[in-house]
PDB file of N, CA and C in Angstrom:
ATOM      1  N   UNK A   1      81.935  98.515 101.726  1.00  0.00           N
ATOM      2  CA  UNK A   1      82.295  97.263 102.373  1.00  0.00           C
ATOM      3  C   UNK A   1      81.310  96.151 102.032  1.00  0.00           C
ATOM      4  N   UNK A   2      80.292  96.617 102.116  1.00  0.00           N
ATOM      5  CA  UNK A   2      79.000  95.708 101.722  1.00  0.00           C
ATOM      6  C   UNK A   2      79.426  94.676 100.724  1.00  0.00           C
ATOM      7  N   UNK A   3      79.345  95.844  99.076  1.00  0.00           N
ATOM      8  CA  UNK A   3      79.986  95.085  97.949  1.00  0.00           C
ATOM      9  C   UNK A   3      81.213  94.378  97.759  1.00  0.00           C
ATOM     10  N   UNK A   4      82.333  94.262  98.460  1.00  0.00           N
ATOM     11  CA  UNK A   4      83.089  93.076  98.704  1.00  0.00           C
ATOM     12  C   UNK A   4      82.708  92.090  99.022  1.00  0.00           C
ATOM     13  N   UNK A   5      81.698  92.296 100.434  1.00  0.00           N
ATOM     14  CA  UNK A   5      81.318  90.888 101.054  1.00  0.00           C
ATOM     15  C   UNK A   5      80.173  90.119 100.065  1.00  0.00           C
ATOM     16  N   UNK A   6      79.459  90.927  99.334  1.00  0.00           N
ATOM     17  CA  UNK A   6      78.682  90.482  97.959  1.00  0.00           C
ATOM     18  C   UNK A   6      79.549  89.960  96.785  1.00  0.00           C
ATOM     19  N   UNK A   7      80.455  90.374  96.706  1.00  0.00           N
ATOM     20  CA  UNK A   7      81.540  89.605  95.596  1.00  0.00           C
ATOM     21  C   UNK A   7      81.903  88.045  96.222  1.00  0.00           C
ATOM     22  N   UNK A   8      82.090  88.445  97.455  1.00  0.00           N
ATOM     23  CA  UNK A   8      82.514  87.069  98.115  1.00  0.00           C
ATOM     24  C   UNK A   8      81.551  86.237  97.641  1.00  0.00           C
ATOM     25  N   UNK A   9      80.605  86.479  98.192  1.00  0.00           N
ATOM     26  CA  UNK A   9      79.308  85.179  98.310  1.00  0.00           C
ATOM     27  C   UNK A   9      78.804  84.894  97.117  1.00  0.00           C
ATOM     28  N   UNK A  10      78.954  85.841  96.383  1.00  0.00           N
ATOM     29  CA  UNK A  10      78.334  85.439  95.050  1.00  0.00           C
ATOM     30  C   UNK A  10      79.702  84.316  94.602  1.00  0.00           C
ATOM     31  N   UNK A  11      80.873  84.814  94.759  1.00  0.00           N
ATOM     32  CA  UNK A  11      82.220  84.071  94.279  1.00  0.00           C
ATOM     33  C   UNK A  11      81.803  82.836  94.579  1.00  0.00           C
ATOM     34  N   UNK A  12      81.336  82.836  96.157  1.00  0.00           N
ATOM     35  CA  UNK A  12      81.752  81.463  96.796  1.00  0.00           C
ATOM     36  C   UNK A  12      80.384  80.420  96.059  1.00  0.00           C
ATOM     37  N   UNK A  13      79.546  81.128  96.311  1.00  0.00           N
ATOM     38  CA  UNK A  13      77.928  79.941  95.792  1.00  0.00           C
ATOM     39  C   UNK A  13      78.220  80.013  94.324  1.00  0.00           C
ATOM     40  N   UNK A  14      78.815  80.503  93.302  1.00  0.00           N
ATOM     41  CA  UNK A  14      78.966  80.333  92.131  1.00  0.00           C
ATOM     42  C   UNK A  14      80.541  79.279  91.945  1.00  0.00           C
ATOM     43  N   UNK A  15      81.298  79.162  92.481  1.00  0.00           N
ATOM     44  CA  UNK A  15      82.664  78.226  92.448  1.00  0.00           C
ATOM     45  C   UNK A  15      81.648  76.978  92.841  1.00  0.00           C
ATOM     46  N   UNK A  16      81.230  76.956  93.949  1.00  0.00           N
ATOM     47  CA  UNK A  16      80.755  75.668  94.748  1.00  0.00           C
ATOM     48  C   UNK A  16      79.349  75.223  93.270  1.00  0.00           C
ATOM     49  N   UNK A  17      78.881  76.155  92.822  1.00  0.00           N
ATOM     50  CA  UNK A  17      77.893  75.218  91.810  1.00  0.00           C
ATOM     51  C   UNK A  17      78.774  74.433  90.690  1.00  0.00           C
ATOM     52  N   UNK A  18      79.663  75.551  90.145  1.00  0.00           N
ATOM     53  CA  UNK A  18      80.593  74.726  89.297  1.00  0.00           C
ATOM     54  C   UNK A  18      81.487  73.764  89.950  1.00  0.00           C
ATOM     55  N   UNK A  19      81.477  73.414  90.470  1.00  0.00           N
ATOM     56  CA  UNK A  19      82.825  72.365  91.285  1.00  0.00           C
ATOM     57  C   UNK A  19      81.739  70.919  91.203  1.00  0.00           C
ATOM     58  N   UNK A  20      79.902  71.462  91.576  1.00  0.00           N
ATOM     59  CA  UNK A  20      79.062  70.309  91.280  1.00  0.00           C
ATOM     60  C   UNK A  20      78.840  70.355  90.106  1.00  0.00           C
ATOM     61  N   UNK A  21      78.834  70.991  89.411  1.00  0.00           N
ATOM     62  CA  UNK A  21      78.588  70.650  87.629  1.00  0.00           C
ATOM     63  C   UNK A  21      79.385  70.245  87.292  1.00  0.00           C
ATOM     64  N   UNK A  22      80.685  70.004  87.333  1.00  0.00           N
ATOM     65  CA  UNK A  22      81.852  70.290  86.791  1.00  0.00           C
ATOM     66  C   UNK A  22      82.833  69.003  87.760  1.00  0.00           C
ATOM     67  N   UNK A  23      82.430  67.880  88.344  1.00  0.00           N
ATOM     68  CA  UNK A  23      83.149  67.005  89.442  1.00  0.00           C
ATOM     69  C   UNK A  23      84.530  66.585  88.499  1.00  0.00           C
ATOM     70  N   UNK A  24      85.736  66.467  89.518  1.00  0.00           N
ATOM     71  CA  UNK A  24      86.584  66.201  88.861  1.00  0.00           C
ATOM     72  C   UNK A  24      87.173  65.377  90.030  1.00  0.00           C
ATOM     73  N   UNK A  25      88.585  64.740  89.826  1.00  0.00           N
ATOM     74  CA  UNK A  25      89.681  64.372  90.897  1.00  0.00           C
ATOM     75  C   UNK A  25      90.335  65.744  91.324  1.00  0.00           C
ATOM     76  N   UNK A  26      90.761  66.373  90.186  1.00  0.00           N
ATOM     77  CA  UNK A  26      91.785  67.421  90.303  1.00  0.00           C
ATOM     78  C   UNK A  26      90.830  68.889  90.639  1.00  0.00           C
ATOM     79  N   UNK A  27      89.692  68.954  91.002  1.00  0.00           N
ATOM     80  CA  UNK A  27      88.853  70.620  91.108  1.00  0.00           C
ATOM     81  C   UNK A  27      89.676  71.125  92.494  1.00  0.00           C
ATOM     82  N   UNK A  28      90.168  72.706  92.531  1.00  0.00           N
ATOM     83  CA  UNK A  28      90.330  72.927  93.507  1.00  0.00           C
ATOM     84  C   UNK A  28      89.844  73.247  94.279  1.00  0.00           C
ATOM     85  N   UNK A  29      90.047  72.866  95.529  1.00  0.00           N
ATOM     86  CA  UNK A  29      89.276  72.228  96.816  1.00  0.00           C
ATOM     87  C   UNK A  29      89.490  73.513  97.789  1.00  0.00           C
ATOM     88  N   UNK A  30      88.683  73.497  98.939  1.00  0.00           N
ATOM     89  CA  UNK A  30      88.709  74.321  99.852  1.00  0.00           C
ATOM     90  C   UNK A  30      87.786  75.533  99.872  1.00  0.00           C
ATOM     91  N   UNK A  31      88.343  76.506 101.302  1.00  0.00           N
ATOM     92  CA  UNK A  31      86.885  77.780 100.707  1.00  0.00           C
ATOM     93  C   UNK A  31      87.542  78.893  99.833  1.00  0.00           C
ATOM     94  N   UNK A  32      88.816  79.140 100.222  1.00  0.00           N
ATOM     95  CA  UNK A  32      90.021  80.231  99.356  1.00  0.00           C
ATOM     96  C   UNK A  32      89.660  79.505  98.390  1.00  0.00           C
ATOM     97  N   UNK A  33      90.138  78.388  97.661  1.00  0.00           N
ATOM     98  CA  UNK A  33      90.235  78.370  96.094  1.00  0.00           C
ATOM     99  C   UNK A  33      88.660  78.223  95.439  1.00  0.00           C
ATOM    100  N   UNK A  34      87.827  77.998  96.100  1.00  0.00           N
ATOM    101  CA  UNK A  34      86.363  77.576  95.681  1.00  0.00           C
ATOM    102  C   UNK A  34      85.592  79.186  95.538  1.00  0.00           C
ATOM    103  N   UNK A  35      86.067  79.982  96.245  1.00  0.00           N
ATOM    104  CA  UNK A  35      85.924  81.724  96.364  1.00  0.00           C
ATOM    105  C   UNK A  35      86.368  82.286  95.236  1.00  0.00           C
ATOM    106  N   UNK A  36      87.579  82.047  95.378  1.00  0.00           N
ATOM    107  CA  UNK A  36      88.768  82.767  93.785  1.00  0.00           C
ATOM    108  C   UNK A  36      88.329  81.846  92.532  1.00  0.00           C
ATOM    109  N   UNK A  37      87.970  81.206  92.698  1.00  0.00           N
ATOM    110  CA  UNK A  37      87.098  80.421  91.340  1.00  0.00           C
ATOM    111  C   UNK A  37      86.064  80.885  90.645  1.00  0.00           C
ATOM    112  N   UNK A  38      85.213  81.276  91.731  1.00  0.00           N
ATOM    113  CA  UNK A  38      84.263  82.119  91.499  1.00  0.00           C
ATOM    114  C   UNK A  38      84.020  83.177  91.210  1.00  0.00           C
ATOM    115  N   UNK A  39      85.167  83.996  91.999  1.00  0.00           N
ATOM    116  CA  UNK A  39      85.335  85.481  91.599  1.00  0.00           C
ATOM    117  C   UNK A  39      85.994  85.414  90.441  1.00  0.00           C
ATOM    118  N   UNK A  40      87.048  84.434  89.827  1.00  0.00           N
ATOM    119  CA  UNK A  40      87.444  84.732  88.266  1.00  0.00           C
ATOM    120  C   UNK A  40      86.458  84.198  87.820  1.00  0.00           C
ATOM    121  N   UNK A  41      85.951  83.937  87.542  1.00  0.00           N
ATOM    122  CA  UNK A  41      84.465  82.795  86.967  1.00  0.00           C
ATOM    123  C   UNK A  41      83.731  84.833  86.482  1.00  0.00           C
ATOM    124  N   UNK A  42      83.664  85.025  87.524  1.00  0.00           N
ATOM    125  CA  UNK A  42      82.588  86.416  87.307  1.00  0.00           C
ATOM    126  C   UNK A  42      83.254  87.399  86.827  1.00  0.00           C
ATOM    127  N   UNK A  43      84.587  87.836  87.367  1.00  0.00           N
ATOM    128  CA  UNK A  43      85.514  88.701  86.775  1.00  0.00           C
ATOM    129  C   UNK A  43      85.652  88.320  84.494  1.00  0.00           C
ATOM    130  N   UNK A  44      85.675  87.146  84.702  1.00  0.00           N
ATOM    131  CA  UNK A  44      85.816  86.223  82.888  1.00  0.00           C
ATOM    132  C   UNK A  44      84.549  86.619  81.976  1.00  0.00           C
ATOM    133  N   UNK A  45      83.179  86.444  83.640  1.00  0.00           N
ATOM    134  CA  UNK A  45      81.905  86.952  82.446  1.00  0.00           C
ATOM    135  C   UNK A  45      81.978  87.993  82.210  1.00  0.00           C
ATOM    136  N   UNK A  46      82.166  89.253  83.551  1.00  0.00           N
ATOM    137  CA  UNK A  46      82.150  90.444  83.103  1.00  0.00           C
ATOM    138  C   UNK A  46      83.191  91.125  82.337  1.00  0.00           C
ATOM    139  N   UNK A  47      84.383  90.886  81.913  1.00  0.00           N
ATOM    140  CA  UNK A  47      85.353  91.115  80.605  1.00  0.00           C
ATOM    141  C   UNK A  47      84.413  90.715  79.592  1.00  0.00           C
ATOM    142  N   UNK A  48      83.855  89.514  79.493  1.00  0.00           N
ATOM    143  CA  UNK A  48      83.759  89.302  78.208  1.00  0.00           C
ATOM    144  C   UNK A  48      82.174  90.238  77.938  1.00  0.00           C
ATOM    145  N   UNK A  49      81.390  90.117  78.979  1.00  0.00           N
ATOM    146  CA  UNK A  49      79.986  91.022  78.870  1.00  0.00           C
ATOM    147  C   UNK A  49      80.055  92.199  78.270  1.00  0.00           C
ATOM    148  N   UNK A  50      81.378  92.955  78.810  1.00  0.00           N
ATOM    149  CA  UNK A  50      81.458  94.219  78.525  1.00  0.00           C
ATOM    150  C   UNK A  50      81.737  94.392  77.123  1.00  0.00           C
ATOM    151  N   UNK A  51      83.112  93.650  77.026  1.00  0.00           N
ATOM    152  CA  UNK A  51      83.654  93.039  75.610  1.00  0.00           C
ATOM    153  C   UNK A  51      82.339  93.532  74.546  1.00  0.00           C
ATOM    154  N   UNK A  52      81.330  92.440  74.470  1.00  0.00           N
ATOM    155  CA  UNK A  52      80.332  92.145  73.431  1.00  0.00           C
ATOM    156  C   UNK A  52      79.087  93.353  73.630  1.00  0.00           C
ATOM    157  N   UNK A  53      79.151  94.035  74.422  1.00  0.00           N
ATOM    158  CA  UNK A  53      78.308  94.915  74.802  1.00  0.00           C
ATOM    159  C   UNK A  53      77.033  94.659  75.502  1.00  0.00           C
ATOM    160  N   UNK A  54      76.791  93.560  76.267  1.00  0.00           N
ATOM    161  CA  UNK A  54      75.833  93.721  77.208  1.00  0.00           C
ATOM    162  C   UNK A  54      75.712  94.029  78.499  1.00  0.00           C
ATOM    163  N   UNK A  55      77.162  94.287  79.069  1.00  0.00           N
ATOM    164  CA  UNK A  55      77.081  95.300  80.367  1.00  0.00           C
ATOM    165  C   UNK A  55      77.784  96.331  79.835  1.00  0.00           C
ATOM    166  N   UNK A  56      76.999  97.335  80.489  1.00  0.00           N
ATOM    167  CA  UNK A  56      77.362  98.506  80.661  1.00  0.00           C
ATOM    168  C   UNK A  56      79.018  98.819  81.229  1.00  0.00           C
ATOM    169  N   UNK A  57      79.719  99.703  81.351  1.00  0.00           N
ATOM    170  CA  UNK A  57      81.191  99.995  82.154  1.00  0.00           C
ATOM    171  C   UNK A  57      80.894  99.558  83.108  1.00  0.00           C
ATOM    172  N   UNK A  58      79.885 100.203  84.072  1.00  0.00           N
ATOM    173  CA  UNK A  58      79.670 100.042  85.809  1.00  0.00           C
ATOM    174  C   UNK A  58      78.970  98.859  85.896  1.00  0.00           C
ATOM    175  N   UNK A  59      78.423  98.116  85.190  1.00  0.00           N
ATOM    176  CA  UNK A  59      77.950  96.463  85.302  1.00  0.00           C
ATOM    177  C   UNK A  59      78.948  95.554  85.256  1.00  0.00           C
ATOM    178  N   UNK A  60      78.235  94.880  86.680  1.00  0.00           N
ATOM    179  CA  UNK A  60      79.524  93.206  86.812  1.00  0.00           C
ATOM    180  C   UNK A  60      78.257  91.912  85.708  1.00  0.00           C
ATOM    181  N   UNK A  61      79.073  91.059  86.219  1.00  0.00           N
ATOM    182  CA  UNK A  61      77.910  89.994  86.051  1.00  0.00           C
ATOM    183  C   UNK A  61      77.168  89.693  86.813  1.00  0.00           C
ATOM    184  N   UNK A  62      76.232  88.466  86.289  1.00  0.00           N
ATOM    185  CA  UNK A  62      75.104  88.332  87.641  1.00  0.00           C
ATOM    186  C   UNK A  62      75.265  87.101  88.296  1.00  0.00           C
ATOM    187  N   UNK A  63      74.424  86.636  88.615  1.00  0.00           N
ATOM    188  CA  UNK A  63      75.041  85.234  89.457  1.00  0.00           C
ATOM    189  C   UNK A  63      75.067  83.875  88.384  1.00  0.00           C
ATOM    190  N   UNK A  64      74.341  84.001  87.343  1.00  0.00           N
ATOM    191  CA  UNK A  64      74.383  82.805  86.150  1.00  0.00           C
ATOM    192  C   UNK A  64      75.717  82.814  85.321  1.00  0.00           C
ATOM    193  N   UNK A  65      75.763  84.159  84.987  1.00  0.00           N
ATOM    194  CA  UNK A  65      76.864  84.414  84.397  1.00  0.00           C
ATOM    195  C   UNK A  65      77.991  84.013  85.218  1.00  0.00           C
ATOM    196  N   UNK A  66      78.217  84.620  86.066  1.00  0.00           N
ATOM    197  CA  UNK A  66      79.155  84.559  87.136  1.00  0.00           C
ATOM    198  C   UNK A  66      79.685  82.638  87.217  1.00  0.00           C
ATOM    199  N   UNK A  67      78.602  82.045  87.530  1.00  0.00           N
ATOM    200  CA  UNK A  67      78.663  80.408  87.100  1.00  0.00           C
ATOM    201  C   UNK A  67      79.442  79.887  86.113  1.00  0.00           C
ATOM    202  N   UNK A  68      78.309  80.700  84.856  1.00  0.00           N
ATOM    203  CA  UNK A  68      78.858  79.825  83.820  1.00  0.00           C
ATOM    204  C   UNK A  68      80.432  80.411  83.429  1.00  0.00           C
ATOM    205  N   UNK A  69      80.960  81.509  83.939  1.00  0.00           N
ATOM    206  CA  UNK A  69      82.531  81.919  84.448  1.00  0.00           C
ATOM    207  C   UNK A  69      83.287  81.087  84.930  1.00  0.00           C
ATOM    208  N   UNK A  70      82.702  80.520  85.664  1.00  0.00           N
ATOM    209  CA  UNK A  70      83.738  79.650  86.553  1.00  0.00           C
ATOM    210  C   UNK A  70      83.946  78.461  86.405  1.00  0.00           C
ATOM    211  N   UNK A  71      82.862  78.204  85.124  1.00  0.00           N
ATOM    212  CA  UNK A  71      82.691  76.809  84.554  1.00  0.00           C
ATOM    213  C   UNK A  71      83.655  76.467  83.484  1.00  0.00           C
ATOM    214  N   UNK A  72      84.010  78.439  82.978  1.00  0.00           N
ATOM    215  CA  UNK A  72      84.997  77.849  81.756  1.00  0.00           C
ATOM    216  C   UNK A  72      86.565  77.908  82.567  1.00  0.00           C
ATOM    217  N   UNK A  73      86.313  78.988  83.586  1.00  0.00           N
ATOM    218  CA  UNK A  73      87.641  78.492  84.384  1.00  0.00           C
ATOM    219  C   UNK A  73      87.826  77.273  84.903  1.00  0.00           C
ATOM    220  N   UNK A  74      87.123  76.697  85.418  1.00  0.00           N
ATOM    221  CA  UNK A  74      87.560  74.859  86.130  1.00  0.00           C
ATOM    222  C   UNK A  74      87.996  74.308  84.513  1.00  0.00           C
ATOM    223  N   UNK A  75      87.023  74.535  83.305  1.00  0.00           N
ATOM    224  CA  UNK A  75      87.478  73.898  82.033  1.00  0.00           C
ATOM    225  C   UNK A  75      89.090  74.022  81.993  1.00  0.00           C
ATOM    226  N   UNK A  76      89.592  75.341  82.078  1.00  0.00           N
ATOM    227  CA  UNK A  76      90.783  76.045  81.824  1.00  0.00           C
ATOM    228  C   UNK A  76      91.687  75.238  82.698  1.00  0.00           C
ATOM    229  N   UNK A  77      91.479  75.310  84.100  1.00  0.00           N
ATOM    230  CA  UNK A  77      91.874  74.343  85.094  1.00  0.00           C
ATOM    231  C   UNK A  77      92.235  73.069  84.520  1.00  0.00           C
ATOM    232  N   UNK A  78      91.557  72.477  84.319  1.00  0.00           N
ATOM    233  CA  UNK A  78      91.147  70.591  84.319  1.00  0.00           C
ATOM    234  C   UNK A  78      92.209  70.785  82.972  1.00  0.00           C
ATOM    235  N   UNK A  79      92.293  71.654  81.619  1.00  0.00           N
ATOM    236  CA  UNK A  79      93.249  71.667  80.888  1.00  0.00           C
ATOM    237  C   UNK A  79      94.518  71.511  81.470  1.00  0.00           C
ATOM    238  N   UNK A  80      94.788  72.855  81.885  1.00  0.00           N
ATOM    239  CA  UNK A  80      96.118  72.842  82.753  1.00  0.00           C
ATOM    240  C   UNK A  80      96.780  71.452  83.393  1.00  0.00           C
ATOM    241  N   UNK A  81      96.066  70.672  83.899  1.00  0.00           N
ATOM    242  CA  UNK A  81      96.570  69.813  85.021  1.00  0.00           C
ATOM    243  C   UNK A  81      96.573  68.669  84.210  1.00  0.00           C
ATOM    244  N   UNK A  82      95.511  68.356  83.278  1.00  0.00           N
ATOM    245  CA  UNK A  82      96.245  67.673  81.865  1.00  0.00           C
ATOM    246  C   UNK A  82      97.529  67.756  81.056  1.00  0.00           C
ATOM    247  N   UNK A  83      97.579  68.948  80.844  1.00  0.00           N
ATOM    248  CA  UNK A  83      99.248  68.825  79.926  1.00  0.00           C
ATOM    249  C   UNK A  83     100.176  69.153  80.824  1.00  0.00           C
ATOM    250  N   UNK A  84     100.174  69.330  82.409  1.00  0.00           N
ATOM    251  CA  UNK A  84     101.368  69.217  83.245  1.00  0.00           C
ATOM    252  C   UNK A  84     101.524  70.612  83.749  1.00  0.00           C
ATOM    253  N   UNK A  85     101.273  70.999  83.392  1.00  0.00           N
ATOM    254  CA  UNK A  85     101.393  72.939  83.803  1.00  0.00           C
ATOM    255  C   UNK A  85     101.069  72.822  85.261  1.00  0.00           C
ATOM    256  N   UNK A  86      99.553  72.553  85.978  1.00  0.00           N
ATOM    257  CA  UNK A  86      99.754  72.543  86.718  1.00  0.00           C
ATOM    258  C   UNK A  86      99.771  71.231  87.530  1.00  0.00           C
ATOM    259  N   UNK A  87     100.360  71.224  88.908  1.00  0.00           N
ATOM    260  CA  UNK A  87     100.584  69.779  89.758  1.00  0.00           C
ATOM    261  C   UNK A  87      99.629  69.102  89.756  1.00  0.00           C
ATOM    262  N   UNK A  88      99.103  68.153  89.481  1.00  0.00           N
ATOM    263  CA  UNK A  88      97.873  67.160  90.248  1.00  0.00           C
ATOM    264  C   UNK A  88      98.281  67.224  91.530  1.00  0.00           C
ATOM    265  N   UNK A  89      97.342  67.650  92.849  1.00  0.00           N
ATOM    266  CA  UNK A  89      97.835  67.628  94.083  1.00  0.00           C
ATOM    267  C   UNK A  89      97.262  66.350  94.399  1.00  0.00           C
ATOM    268  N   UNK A  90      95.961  65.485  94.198  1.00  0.00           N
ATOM    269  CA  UNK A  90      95.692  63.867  94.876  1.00  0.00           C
ATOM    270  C   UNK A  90      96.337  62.769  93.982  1.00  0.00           C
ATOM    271  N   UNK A  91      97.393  62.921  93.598  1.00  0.00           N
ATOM    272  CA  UNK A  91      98.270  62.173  93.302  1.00  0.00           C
ATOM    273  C   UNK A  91      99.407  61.551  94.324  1.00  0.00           C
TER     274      UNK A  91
END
């Protein structure tokens, strides 16, 4: 149970750094999407970590990684809502 609530927080303080690195009109807002940002942000490093071989199977990412995850997801994002895919909601 522990390590869920550690996925969380790491999710959540890693979405919320990228959302400040990363300011937009369109970033999604709130604590659900600022959480799930984060957790794909970390879920993206650790595919690709494993991918290239610097984590191990049973290694996630860490909290930088995890960041700079979520940094290429808001990128991925901010694409999306450019070519129409997804809604601009402060419109």
């Amino acid at each position: 149970m522990s390590g869920i609530l550690w996925v969380i927080i790491v999710g959540f303080v890693a979405g919320i750094i990228a959302r400040l690195l990363s300011p937009g009109p369109n970033n999604p807002s709130g604590f659900i999407l600022t959480t799930v940002l984060g957790i794909a942000g970390a879920f993206l490093a650790t595919l690709i970590g494993q991918t290239i071989g610097h984590y191990g199977p049973d290694q996630g990412a860490g909290f930088i990684t995890a960041t700079i995850g979520a940094l290429v997801v808001l990128f991925i994002w901010h694409r999306l809502v450019a070519r129409g895919v997804i809604p601009d909601m402060n419109r």
